[in-house]
N, C-alpha and C. Protein backbone atom coordinates (compact mmCIF):
# COMPACT_ATOMS: atom_id res chain seq x y z
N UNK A 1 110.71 90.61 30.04
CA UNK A 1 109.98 89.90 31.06
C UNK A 1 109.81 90.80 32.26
N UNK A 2 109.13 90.74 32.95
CA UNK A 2 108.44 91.61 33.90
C UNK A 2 108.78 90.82 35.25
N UNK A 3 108.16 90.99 36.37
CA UNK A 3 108.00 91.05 37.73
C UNK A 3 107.18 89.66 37.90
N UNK A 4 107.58 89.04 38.89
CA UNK A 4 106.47 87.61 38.50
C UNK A 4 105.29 88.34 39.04
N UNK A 5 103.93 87.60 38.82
CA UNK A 5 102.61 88.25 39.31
C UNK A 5 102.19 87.48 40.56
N UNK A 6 101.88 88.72 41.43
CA UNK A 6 101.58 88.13 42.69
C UNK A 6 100.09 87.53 42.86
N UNK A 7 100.08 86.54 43.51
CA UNK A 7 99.12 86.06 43.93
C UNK A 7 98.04 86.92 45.01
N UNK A 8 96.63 86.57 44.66
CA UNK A 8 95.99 87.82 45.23
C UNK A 8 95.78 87.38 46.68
N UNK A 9 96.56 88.53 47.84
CA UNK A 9 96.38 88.76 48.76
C UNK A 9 96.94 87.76 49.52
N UNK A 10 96.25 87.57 50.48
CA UNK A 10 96.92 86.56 52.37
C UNK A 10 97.31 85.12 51.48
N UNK A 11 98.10 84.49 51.70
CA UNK A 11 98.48 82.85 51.52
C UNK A 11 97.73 82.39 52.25
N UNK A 12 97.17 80.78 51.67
CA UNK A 12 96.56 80.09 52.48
C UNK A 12 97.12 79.34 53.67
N UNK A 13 96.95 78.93 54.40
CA UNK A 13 97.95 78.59 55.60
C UNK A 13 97.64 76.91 55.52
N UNK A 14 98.73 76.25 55.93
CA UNK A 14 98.58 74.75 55.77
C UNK A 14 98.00 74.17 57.33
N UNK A 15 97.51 73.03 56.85
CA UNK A 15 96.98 72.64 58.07
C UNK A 15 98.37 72.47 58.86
N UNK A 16 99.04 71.91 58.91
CA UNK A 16 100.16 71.77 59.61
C UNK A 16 100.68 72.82 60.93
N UNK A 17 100.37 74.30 60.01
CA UNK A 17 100.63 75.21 60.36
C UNK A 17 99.65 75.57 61.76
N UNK A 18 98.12 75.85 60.91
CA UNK A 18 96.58 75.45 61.40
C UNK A 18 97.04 74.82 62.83
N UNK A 19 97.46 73.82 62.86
CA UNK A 19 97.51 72.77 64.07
C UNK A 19 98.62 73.53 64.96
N UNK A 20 99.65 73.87 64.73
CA UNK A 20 100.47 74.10 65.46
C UNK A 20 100.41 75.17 65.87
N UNK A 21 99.64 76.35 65.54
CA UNK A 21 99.05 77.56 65.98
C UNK A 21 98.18 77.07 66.91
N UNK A 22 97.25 76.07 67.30
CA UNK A 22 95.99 75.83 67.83
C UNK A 22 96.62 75.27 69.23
N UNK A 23 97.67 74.64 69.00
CA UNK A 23 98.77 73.66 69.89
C UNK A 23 98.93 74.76 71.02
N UNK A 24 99.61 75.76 70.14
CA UNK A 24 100.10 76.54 71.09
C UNK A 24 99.83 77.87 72.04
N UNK A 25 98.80 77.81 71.06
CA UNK A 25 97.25 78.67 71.61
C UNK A 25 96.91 78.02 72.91
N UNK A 26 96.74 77.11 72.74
CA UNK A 26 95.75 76.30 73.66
C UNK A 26 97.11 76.11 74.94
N UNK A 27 98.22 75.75 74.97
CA UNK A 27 99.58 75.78 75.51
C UNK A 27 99.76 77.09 76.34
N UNK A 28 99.46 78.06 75.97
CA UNK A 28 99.67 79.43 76.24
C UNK A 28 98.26 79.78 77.09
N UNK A 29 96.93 79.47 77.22
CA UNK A 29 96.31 79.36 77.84
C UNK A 29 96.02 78.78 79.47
N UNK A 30 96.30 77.52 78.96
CA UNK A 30 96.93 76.56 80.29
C UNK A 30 97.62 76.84 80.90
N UNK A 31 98.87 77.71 80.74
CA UNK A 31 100.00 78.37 81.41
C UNK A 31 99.28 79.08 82.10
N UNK A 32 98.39 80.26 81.21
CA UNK A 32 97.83 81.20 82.21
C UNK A 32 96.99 80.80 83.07
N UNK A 33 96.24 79.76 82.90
CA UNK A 33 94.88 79.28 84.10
C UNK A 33 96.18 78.82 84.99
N UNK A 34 97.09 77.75 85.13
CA UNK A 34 98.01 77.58 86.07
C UNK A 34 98.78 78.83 86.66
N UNK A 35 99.51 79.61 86.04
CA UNK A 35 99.97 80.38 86.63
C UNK A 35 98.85 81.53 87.42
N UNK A 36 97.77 81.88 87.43
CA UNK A 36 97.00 82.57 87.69
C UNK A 36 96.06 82.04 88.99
N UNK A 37 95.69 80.84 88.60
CA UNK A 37 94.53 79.89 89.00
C UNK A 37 95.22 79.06 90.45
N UNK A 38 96.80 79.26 90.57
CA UNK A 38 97.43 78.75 91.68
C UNK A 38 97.13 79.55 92.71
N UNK A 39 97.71 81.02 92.60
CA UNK A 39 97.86 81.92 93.48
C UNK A 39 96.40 81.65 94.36
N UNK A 40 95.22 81.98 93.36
CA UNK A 40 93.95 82.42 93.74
C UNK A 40 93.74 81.47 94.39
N UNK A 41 93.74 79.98 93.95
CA UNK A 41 93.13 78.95 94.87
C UNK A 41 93.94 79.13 96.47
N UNK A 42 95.28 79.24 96.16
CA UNK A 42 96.20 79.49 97.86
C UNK A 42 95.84 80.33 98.62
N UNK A 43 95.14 81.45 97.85
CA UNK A 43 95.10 82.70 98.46
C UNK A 43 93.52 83.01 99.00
N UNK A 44 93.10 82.47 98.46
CA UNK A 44 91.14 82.67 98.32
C UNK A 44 90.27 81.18 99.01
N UNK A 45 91.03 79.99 98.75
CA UNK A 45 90.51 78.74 98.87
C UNK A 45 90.38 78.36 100.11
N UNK A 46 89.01 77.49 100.21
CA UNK A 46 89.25 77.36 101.84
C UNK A 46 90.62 76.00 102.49
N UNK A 47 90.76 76.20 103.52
CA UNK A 47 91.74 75.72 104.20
C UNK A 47 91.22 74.68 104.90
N UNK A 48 91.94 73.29 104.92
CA UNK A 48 91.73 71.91 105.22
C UNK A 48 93.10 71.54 105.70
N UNK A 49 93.36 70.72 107.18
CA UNK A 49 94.65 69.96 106.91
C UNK A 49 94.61 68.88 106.72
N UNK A 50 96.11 68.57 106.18
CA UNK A 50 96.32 66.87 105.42
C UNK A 50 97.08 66.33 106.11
N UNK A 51 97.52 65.11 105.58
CA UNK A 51 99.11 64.90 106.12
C UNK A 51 99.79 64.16 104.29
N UNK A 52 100.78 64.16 104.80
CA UNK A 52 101.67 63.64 103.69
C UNK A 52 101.49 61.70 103.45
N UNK A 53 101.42 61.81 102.07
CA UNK A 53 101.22 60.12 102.31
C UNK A 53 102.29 59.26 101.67
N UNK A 54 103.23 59.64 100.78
CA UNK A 54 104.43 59.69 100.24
C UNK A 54 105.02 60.51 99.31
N UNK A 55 106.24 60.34 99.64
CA UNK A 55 106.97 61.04 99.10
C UNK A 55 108.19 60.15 98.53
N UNK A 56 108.92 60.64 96.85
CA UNK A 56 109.31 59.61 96.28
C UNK A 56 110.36 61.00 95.55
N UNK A 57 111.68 60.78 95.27
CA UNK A 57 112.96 61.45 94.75
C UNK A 57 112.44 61.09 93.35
N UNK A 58 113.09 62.11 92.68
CA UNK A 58 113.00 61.69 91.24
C UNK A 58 113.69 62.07 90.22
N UNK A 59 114.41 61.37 89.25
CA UNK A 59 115.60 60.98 88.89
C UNK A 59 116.93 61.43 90.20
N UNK A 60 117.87 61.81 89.37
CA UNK A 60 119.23 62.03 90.21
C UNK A 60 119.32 63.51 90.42
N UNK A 61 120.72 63.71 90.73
CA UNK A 61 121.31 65.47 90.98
C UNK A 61 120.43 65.97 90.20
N UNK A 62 120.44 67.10 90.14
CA UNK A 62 119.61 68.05 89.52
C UNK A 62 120.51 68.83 88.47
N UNK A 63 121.96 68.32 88.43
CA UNK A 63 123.24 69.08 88.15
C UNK A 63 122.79 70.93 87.79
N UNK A 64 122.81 71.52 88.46
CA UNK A 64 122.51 73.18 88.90
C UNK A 64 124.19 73.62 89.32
N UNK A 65 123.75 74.60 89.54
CA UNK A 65 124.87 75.49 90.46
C UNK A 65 124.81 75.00 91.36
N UNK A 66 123.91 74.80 92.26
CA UNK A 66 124.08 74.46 94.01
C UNK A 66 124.04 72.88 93.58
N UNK A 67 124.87 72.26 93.85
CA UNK A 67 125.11 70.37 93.97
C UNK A 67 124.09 69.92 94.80
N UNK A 68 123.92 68.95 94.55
CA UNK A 68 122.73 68.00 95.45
C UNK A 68 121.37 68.51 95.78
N UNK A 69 120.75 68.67 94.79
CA UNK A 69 118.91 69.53 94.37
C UNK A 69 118.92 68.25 93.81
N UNK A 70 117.82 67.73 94.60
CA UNK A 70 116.47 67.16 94.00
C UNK A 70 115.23 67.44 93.74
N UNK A 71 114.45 67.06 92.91
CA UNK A 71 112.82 67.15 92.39
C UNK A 71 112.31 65.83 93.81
N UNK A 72 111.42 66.50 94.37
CA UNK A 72 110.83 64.98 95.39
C UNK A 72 109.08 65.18 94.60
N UNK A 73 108.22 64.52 94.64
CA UNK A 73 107.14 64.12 94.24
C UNK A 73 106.57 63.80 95.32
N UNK A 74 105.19 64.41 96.29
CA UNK A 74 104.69 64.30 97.05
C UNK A 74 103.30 64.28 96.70
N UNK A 75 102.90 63.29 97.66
CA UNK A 75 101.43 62.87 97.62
C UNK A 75 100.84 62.98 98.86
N UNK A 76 99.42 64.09 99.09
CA UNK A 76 99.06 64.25 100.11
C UNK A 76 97.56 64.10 100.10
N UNK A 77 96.92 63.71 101.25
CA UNK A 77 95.17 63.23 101.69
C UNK A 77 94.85 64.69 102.39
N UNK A 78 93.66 65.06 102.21
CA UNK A 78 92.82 65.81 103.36
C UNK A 78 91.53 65.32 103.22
N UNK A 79 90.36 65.80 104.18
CA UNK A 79 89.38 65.83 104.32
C UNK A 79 88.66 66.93 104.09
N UNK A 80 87.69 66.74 103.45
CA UNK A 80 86.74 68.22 103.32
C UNK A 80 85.53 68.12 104.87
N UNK A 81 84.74 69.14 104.58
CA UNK A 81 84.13 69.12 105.47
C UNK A 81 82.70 68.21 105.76
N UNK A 82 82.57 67.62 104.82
CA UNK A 82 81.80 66.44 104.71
C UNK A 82 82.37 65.59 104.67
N UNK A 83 83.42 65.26 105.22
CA UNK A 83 84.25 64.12 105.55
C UNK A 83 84.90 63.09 104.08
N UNK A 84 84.36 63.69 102.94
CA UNK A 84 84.90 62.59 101.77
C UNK A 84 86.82 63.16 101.86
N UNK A 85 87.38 62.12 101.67
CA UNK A 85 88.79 62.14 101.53
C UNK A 85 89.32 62.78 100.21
N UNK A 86 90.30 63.56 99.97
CA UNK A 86 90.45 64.21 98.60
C UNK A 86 91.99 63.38 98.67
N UNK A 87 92.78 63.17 97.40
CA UNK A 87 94.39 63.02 97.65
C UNK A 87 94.86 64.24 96.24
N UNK A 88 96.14 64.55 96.55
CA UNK A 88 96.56 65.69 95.67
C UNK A 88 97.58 65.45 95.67
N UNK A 89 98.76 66.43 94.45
CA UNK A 89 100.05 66.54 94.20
C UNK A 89 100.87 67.27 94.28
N UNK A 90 101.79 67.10 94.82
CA UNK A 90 102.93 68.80 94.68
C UNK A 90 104.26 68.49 94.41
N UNK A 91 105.08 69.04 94.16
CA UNK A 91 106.38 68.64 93.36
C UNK A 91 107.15 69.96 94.61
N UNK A 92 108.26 69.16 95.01
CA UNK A 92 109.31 70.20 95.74
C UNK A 92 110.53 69.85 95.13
N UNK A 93 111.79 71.09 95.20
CA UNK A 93 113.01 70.84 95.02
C UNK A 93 113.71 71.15 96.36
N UNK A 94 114.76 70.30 96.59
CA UNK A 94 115.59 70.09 97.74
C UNK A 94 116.51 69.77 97.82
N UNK A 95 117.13 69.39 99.05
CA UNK A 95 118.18 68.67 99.00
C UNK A 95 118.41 67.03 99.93
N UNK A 96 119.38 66.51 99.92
CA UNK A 96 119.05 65.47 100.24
C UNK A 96 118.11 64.94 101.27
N UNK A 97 118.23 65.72 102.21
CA UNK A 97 117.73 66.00 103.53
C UNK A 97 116.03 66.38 103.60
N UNK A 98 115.65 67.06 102.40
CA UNK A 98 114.03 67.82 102.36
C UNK A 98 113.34 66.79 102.89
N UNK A 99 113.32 65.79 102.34
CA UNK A 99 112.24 64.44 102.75
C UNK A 99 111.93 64.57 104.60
N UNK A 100 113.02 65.01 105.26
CA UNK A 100 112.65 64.93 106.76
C UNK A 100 111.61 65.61 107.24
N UNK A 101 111.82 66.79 105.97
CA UNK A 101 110.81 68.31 106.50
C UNK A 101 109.51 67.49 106.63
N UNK A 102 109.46 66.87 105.66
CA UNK A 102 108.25 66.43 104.73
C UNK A 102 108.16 64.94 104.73
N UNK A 103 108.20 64.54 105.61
CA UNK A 103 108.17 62.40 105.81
C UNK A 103 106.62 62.72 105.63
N UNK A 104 106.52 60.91 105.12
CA UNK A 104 105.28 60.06 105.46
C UNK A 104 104.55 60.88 106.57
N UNK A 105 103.46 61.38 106.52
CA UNK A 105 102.72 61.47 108.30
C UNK A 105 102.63 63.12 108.28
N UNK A 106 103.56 63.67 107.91
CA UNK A 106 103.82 64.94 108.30
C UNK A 106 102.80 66.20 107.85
N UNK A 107 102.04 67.06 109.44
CA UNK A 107 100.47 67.76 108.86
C UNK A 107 101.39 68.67 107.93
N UNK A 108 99.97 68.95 106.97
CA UNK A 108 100.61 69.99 105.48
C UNK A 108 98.61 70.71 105.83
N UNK A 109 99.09 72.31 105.67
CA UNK A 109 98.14 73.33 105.39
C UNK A 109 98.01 72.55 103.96
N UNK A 110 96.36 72.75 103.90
CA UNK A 110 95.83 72.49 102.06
C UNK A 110 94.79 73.72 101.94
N UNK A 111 95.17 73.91 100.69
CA UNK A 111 94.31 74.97 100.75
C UNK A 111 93.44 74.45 98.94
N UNK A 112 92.16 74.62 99.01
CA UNK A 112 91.50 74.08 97.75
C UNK A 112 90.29 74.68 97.45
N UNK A 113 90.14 74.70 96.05
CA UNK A 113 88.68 75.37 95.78
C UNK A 113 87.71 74.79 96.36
N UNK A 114 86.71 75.41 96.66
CA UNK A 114 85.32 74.53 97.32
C UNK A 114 84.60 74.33 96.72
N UNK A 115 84.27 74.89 95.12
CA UNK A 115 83.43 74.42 93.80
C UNK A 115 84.40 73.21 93.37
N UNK A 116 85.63 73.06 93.55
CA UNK A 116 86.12 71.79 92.76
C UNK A 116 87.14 71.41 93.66
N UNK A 117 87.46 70.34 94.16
CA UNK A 117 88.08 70.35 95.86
C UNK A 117 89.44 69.75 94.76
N UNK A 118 89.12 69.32 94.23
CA UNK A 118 90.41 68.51 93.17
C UNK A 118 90.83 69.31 92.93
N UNK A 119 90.99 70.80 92.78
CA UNK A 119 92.44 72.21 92.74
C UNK A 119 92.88 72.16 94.13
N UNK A 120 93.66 71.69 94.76
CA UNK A 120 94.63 71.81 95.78
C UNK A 120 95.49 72.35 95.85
N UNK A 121 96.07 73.13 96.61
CA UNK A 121 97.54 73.59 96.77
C UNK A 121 98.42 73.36 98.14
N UNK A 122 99.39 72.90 98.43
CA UNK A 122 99.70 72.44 99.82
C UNK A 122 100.90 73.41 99.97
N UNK A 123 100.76 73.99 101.38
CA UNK A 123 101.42 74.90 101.56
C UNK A 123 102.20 75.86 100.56
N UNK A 124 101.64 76.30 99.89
CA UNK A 124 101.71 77.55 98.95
C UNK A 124 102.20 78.78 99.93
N UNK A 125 103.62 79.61 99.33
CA UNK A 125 104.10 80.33 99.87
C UNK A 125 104.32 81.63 99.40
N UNK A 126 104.43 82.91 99.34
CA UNK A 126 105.04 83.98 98.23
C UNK A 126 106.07 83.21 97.39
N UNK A 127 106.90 82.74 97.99
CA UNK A 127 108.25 82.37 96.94
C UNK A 127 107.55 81.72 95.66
N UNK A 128 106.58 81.27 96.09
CA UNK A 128 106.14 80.15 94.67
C UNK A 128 105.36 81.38 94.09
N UNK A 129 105.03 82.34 94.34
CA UNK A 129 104.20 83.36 93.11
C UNK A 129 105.49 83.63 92.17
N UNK A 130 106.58 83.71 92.12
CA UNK A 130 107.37 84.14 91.20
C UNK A 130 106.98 83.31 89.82
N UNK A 131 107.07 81.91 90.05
CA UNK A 131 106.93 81.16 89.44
C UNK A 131 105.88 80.99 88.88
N UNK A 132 104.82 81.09 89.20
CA UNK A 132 103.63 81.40 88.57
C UNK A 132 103.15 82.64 87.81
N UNK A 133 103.79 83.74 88.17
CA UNK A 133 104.06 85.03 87.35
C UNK A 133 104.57 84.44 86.30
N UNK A 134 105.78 83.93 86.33
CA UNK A 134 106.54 83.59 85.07
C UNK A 134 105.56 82.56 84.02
N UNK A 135 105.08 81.73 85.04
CA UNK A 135 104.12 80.69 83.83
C UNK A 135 103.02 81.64 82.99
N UNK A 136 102.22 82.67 83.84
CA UNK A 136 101.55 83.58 83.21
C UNK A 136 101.68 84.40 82.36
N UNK A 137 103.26 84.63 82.78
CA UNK A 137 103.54 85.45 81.39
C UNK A 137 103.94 84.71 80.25
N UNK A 138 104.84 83.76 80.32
CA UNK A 138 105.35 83.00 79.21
C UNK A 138 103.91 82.58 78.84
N UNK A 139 102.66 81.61 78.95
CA UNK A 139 101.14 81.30 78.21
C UNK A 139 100.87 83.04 77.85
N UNK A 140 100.57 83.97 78.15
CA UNK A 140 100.16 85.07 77.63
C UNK A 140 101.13 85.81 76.41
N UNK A 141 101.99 85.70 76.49
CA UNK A 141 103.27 85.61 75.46
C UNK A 141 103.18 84.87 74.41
N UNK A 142 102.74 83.33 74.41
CA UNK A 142 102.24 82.60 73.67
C UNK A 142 101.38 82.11 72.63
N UNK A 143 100.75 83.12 73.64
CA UNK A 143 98.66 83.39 73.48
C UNK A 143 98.56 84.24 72.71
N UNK A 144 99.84 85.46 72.95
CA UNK A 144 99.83 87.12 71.87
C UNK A 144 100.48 86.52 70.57
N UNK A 145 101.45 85.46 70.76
CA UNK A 145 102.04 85.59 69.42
C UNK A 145 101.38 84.97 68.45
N UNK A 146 100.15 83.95 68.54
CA UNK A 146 99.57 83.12 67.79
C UNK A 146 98.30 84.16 67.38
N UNK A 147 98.06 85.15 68.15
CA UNK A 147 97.13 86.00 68.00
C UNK A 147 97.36 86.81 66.91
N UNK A 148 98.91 87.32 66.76
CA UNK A 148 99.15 88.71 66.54
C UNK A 148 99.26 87.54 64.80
N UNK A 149 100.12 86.89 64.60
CA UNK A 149 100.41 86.45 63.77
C UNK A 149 99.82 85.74 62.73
């Protein structure tokens, strides 16, 4: 008896597979328009101020190294220059105390595309490019392996 005989060439790939390549394609993309598409709007977008319209904690401790980090969920209004009202989202981590920085009322720099006023960014800082580097690379990472494979 011999060698079993191979089947000719590439295997067919299951849809299953199909899908979950496409998943994560598409996953790895989104990362990069977010991680990429933040900076530029903060950095390039024109500038509007808002104020804060609430702000809401979300779940408990954050249990980290540093004790008492929370996730807060903030919701903020501006005006464009034609006066229609925009509202937007931003997510901060803190500590118990952040909410004061940031009460009800409190003006926030917005900075937003002017082809699509719905990309907002509210006070966008260097510290937050790290984080967006990282989202860019992890979707481009993503993006190569579904490529390469």
């Amino acid at each position: 008896m011999g060698a079993p005989a191979k089947r000719g060439g590439r295997r067919r790939k299951s849809a299953f597979g199909r899908a979950a390549r496409a998943l994560l394609s598409a996953l790895g993309i989104l990362l990069m328009i977010w991680g990429i598409g933040v900076p530029l709007v903060a950095l390039t977008g024109a500038e509007a101020q808002g104020r804060i319209t609430h702000v809401r904690r979300q779940l408990g401790d954050r249990n980290e190294v540093i004790p008492n980090r929370y996730a807060f969920a903030i919701t903020y209004e501006f005006r464009l220059p034609d006066g229609t009202l925009r509202t937007g989202t931003s997510q901060r981590i803190g500590d118990f105390f952040s909410p004061g920085r940031l009460g009800v009322g409190s003006p926030v720099t917005i900075h937003y595309a002017p082809f699509a006023p719905r990309l907002s960014v509210m006070d966008w800082g260097l510290g937050s490019l790290i984080e967006n580097i990282l989202a860019a690379a992890v979707g481009a990472a993503l993006l190569w392996l579904q490529l390469k494979g």
